[in-house]
PDB file of N, CA and C in Angstrom:
ATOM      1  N   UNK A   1      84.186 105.611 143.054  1.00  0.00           N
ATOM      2  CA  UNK A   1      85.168 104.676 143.544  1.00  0.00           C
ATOM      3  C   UNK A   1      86.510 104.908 142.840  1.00  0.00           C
ATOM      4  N   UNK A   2      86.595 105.179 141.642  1.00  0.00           N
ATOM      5  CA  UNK A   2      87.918 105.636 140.672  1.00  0.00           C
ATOM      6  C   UNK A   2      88.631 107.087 141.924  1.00  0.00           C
ATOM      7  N   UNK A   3      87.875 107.908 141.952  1.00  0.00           N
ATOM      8  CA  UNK A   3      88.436 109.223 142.500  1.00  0.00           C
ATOM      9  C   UNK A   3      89.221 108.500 144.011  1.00  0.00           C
ATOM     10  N   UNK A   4      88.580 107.525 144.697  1.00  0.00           N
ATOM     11  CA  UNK A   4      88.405 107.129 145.722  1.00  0.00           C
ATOM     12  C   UNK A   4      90.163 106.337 145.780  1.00  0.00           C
ATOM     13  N   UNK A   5      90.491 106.018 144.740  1.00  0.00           N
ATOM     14  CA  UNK A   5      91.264 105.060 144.116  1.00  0.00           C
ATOM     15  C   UNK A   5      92.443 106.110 144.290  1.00  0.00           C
ATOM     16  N   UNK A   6      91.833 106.545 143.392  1.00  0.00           N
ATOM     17  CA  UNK A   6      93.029 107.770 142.465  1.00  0.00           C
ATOM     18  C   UNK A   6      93.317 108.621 143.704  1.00  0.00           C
ATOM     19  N   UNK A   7      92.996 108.874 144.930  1.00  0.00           N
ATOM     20  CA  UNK A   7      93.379 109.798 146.232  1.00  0.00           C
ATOM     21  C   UNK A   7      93.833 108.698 146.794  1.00  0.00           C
ATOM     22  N   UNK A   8      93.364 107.567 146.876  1.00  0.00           N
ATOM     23  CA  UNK A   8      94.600 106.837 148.523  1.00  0.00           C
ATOM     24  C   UNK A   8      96.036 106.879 148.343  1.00  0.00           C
ATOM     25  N   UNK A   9      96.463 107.114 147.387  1.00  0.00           N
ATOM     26  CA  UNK A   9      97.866 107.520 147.203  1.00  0.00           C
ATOM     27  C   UNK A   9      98.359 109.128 147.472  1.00  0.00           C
ATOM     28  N   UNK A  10      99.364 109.265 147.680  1.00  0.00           N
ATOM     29  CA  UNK A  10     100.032 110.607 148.386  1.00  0.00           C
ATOM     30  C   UNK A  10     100.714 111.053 147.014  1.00  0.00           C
ATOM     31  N   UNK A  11     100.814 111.820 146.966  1.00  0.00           N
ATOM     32  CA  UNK A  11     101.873 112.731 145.564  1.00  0.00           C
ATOM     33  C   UNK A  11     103.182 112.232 145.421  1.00  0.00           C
ATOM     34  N   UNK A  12     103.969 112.114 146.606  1.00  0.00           N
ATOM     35  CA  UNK A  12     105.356 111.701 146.962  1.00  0.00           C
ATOM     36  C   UNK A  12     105.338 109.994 147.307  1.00  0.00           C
ATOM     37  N   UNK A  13     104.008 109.158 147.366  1.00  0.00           N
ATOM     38  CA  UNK A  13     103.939 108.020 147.459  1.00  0.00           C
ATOM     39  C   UNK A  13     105.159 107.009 146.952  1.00  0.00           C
ATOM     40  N   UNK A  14     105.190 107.296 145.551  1.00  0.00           N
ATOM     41  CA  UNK A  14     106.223 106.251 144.919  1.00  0.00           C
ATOM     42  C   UNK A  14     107.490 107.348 145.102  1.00  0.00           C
ATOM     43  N   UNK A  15     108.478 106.513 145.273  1.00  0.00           N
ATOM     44  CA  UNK A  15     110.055 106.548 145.585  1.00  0.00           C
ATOM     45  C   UNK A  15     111.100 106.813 144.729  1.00  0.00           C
ATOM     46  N   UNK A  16     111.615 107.761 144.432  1.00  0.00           N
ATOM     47  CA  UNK A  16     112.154 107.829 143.237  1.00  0.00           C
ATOM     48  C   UNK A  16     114.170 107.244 142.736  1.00  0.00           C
ATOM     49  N   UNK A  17     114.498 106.867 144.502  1.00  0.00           N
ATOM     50  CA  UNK A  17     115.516 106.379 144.848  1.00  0.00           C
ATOM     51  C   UNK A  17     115.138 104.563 145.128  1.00  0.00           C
ATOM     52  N   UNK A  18     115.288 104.180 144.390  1.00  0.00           N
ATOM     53  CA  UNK A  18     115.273 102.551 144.496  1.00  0.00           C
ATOM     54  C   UNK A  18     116.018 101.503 144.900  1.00  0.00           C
ATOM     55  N   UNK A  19     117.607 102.231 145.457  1.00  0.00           N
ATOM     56  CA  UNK A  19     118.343 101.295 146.076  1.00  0.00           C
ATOM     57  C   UNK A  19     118.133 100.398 147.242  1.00  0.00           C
ATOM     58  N   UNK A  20     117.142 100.702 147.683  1.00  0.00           N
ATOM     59  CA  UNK A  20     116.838  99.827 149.134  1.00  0.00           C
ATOM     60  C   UNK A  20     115.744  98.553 148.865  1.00  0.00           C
ATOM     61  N   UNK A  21     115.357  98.519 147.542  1.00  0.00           N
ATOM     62  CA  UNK A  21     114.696  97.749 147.209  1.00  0.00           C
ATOM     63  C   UNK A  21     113.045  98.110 147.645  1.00  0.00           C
ATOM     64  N   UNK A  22     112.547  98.749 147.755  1.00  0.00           N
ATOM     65  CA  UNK A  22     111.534  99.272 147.986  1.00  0.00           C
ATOM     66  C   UNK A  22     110.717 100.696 147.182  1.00  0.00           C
ATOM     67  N   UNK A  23     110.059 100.524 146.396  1.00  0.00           N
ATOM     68  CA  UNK A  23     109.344 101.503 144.921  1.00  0.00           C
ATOM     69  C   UNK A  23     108.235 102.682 145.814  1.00  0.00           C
ATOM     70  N   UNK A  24     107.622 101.826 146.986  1.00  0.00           N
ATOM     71  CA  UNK A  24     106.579 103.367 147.543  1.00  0.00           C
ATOM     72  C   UNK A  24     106.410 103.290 149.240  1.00  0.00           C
ATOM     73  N   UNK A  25     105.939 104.811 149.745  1.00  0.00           N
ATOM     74  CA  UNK A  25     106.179 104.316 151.371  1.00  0.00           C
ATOM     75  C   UNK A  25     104.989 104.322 151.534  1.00  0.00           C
ATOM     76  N   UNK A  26     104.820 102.903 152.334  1.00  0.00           N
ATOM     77  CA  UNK A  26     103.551 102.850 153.125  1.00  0.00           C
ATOM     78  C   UNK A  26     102.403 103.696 153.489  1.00  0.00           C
ATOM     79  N   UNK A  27     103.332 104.528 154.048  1.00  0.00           N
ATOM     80  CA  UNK A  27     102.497 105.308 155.004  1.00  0.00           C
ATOM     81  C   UNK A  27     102.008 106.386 154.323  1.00  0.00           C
ATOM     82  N   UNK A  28     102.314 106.342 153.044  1.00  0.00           N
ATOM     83  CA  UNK A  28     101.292 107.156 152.352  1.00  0.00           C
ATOM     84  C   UNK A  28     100.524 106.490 151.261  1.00  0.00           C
ATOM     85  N   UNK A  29     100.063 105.939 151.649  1.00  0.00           N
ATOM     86  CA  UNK A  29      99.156 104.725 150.760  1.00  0.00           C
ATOM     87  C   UNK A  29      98.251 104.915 152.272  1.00  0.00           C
ATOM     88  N   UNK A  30      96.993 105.224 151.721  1.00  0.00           N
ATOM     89  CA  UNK A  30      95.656 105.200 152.908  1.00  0.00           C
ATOM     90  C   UNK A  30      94.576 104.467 151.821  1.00  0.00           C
ATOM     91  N   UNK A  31      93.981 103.718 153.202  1.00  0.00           N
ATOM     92  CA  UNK A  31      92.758 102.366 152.902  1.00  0.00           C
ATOM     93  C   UNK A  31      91.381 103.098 152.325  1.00  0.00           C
ATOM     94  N   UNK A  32      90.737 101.731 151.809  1.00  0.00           N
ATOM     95  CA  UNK A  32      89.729 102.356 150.840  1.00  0.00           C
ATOM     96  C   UNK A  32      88.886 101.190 151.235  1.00  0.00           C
ATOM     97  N   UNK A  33      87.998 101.224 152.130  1.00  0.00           N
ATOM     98  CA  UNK A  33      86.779  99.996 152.381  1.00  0.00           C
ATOM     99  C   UNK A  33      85.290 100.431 151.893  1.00  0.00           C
ATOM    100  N   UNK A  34      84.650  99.818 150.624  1.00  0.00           N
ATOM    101  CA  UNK A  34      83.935 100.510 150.165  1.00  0.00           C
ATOM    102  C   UNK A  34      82.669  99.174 149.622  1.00  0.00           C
ATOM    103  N   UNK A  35      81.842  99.609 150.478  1.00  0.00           N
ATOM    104  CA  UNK A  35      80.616  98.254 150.461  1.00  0.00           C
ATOM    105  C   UNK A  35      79.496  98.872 149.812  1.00  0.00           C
ATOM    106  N   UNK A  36      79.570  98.388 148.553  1.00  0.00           N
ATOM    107  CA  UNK A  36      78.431  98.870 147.749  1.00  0.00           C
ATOM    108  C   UNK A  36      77.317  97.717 146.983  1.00  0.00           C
ATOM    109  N   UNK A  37      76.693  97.593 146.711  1.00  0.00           N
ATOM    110  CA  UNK A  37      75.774  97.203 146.082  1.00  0.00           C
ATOM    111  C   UNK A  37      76.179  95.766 145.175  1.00  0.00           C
ATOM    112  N   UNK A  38      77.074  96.209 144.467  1.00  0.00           N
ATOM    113  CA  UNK A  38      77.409  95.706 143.401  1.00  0.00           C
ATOM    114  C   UNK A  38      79.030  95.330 143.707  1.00  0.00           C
ATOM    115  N   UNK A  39      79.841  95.802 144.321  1.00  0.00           N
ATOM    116  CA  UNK A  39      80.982  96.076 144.460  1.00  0.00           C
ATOM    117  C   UNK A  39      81.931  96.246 146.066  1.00  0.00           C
ATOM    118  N   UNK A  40      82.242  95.509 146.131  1.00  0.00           N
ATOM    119  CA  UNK A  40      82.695  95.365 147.434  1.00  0.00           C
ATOM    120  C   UNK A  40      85.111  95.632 147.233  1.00  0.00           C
ATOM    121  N   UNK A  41      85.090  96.372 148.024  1.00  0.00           N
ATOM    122  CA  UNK A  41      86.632  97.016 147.561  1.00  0.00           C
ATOM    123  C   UNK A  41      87.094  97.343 149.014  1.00  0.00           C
ATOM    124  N   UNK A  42      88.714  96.796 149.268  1.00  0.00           N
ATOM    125  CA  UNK A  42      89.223  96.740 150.022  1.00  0.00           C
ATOM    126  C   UNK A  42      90.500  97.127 149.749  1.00  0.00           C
ATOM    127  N   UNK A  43      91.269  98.221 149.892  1.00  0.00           N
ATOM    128  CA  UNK A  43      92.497  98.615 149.557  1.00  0.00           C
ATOM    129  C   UNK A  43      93.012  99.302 150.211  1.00  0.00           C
ATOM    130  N   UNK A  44      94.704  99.289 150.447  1.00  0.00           N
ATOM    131  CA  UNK A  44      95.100  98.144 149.545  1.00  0.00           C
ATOM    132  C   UNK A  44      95.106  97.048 150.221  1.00  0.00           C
ATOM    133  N   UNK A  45      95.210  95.847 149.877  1.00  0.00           N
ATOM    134  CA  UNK A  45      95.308  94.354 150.088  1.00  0.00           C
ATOM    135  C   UNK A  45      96.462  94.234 150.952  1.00  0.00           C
ATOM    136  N   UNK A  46      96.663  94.028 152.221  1.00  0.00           N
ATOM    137  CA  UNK A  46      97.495  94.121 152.727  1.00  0.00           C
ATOM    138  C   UNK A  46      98.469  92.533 152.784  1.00  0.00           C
ATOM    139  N   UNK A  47      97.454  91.725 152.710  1.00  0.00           N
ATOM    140  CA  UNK A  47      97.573  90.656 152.392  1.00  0.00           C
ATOM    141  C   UNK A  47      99.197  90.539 151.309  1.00  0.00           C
ATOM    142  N   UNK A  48      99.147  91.117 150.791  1.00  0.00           N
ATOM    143  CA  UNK A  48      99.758  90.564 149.040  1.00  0.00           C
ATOM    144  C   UNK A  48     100.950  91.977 148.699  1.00  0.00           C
ATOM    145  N   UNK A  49     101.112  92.433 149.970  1.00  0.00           N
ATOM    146  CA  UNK A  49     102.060  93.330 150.027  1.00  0.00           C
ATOM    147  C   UNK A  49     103.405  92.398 150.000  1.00  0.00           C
ATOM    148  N   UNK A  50     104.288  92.704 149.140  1.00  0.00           N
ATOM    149  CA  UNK A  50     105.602  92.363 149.236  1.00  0.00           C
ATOM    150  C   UNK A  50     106.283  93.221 149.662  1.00  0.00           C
ATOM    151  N   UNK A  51     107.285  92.991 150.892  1.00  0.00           N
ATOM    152  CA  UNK A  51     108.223  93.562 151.648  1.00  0.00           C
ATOM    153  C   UNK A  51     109.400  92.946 151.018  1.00  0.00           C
TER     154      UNK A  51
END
């Protein structure tokens, strides 16, 4: 689940120009639904995204 973690992000994900008020692009941030046993993981939270 760490590796799983550590890949939904893109290389170029975070933004290195910050004037627009915005730190990473979306669209390279990919979901992680992972129903296990012990552990239930949903990412990212789309919920609790600040725009």
């Amino acid at each position: 689940m760490v590796k799983a973690l550590w890949d939904s992000w893109e290389d170029d994900a975070f933004r290195q120009d910050r004037s627009d008020g915005r730190y990473m692009t979306p669209s390279k941030v990919h979901p992680i639904n992972h129903d296990g046993h012990e552990v239930r993981l949903r990412w990212p939270d789309r919920r609790r995204v600040i725009r």
